[in-house]
Protein backbone atom coordinates (compact mmCIF):
# COMPACT_ATOMS: atom_id res chain seq x y z
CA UNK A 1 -129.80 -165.33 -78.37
CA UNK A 2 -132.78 -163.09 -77.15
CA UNK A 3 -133.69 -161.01 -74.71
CA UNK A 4 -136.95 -162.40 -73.46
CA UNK A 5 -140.24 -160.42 -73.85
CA UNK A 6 -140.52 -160.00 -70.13
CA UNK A 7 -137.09 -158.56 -69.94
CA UNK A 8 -137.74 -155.42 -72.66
CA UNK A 9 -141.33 -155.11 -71.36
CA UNK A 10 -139.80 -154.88 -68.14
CA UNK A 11 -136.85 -152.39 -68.86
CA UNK A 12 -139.08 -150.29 -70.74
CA UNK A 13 -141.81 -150.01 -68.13
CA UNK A 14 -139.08 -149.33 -65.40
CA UNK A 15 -138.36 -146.11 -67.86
CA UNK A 16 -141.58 -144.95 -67.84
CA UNK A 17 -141.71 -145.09 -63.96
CA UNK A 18 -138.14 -143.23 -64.15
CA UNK A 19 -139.46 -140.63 -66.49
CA UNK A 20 -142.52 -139.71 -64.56
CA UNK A 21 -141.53 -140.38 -61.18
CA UNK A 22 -141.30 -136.45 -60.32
CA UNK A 23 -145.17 -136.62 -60.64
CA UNK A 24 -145.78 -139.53 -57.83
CA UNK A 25 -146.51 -143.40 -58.63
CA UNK A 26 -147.11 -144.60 -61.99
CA UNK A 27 -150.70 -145.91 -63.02
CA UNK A 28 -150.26 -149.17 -64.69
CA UNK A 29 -152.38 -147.95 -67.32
CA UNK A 30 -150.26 -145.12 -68.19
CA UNK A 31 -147.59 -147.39 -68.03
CA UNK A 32 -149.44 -149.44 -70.88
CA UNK A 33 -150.50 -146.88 -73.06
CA UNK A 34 -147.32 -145.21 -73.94
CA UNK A 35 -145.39 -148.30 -73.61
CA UNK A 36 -148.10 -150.24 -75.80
CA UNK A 37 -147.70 -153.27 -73.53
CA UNK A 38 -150.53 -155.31 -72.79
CA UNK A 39 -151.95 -154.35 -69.03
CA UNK A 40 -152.66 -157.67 -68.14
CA UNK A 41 -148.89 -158.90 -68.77
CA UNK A 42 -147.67 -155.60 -67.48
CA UNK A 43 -149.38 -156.40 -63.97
CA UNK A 44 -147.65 -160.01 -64.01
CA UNK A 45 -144.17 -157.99 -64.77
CA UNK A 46 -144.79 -155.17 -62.10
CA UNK A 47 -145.67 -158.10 -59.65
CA UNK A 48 -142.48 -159.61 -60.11
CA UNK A 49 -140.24 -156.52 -60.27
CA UNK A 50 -142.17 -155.78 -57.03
CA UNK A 51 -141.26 -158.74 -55.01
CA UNK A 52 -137.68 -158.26 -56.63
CA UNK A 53 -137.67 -155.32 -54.92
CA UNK A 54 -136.91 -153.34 -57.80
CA UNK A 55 -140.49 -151.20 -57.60
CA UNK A 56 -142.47 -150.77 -54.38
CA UNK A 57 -146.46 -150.21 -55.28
CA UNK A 58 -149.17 -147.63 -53.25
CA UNK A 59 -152.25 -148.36 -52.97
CA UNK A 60 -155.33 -145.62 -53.27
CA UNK A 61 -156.73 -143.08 -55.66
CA UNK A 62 -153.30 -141.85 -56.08
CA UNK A 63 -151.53 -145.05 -55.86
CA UNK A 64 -149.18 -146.64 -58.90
CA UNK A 65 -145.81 -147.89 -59.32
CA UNK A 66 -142.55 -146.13 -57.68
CA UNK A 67 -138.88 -147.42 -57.99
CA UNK A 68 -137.88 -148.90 -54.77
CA UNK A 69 -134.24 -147.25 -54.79
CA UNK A 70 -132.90 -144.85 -57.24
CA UNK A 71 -132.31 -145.30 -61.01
CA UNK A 72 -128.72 -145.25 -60.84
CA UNK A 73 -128.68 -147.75 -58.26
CA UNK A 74 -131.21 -150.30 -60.55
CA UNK A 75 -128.77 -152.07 -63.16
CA UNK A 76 -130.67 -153.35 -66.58
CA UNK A 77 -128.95 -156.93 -65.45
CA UNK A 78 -130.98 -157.29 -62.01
CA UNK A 79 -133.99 -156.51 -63.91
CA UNK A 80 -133.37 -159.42 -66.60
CA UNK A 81 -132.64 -161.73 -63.34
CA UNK A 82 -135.59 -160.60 -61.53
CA UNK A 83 -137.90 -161.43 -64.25
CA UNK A 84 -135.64 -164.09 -66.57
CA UNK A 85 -133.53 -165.74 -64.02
CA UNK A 86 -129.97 -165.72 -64.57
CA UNK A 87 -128.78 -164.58 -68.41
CA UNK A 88 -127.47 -167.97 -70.06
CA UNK A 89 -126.69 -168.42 -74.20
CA UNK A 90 -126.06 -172.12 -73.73
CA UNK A 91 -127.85 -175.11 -72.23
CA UNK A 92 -124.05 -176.48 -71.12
CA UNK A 93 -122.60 -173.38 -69.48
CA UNK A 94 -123.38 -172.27 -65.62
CA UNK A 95 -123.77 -175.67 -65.03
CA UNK A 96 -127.28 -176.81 -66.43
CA UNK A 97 -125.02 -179.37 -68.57
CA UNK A 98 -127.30 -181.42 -70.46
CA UNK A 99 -125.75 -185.18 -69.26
CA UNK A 100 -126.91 -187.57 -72.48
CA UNK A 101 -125.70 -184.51 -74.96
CA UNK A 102 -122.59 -183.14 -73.26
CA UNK A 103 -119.20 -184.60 -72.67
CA UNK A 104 -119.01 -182.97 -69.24
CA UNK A 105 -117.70 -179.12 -69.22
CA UNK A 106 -114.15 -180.12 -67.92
CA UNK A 107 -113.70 -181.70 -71.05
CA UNK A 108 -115.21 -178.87 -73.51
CA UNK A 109 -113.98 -176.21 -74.69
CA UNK A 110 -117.20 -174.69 -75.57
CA UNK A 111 -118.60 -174.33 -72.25
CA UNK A 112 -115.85 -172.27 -71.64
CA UNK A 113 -116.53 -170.10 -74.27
CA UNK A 114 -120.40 -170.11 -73.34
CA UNK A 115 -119.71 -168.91 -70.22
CA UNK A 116 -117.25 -166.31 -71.14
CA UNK A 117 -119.77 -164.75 -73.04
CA UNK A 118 -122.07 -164.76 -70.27
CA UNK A 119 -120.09 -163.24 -68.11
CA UNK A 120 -118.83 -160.56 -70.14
CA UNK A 121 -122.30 -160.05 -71.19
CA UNK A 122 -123.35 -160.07 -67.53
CA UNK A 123 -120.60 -158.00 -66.83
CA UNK A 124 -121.84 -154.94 -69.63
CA UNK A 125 -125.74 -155.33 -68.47
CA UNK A 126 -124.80 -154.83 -65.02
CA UNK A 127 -122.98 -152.04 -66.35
CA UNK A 128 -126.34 -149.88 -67.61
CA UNK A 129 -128.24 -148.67 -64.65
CA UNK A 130 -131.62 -146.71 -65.08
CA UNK A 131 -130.35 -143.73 -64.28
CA UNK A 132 -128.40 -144.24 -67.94
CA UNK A 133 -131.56 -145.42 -69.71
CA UNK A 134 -133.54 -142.18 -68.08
CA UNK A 135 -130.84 -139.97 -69.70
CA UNK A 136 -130.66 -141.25 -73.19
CA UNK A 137 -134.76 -141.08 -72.95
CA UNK A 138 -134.56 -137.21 -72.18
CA UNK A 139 -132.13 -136.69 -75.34
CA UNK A 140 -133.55 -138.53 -77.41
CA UNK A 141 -137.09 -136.69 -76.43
CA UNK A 142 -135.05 -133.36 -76.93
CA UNK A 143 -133.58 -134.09 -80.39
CA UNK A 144 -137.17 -135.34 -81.68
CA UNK A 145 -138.48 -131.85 -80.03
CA UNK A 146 -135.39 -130.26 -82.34
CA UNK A 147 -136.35 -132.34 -85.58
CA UNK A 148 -140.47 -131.23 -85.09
CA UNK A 149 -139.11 -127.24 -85.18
C-alpha cells in the first residue's frame, strides 16, 4: 500500500505554499526547486488542487500559488482525494468488488477488514491538517539551524 506520487508531490508542494505564504503567491518554480519536483508535473498537480479548491492561483508579474482557506482548515486526506480519489488498500472494499474474483462482500470477511483499515486510515489522514505539517517544518528547520551551530 502506497501513497501515490501525486499525493506526496502534492502534500509537499502545499508546504511550501504554507511556508512562504507570508511573502504573497508561490511561483511554481520556486515551488520546484526546493521541492525538486518536476515543473511540468507540478503544474498538472497545482491544476488539480486548484479546481479542488484547495489553492486559488493569481495571475501577473507577482502572481503564484496561494492556499484557498487556511492550513489548519486543509486536512492531508482532502488533498490525497483531490488528486488520488478516494484512499482504498483493496480492490473488494468501498464497493469496487471485483465480480469473477470475489464472493460478494456480505459473504467476506476480508472486505470487512479492508475497509476497516480504510476508514481508520481515513479517519488519521483527515486528522493532519497543514497547519500541523507547517509546524513540524518550522522545528525541524530550527533544530537543523541548532545542529549547523
Amino acid at each position: 500500500m502506497n501513497i501515490s506520487t501525486r499525493g506526496r508531490y502534492g502534500v509537499r508542494a502545499l508546504i511550501e505554499i504554507a511556508l512562504n505564504v507570508e511573502q504573497g503567491p508561490v511561483r511554481i518554480k520556486s515551488i520546484a526547486r526546493k521541492q525538486k519536483i518536476p515543473v511540468s508535473y507540478l503544474e498538472q498537480l497545482l491544476n488539480k488542487l486548484r479546481r479542488g479548491g484547495v489553492i486559488k492561483s493569481v495571475r501577473g508579474s507577482k502572481g503564484g500559488y496561494l492556499l484557498n482557506k487556511p492550513k489548519d482548515e486543509i486536512t492531508v486526506l482532502e488533498v490525497i482525494e483531490v488528486l488520488d480519489g478516494p484512499f482504498a488498500v483493496a480492490d473488494c472494499s468501498k464497493d469496487r468488488c471485483p465480480r469473477e474474483t470475489c464472493v460478494g462482500s456480505e459473504n467476506c470477511v476480508a472486505s470487512g477488514l479492508w475497509r476497516r483499515v480504510e476508514d481508520n486510515l481515513d479517519r488519521f489522514l483527515d486528522g493532519i491538517t497543514l497547519g500541523d505539517l507547517f509546524r513540524d517544518s518550522k522545528k525541524l528547520a530550527a533544530s537543523e539551524k541548532t545542529e549547523a551551530i
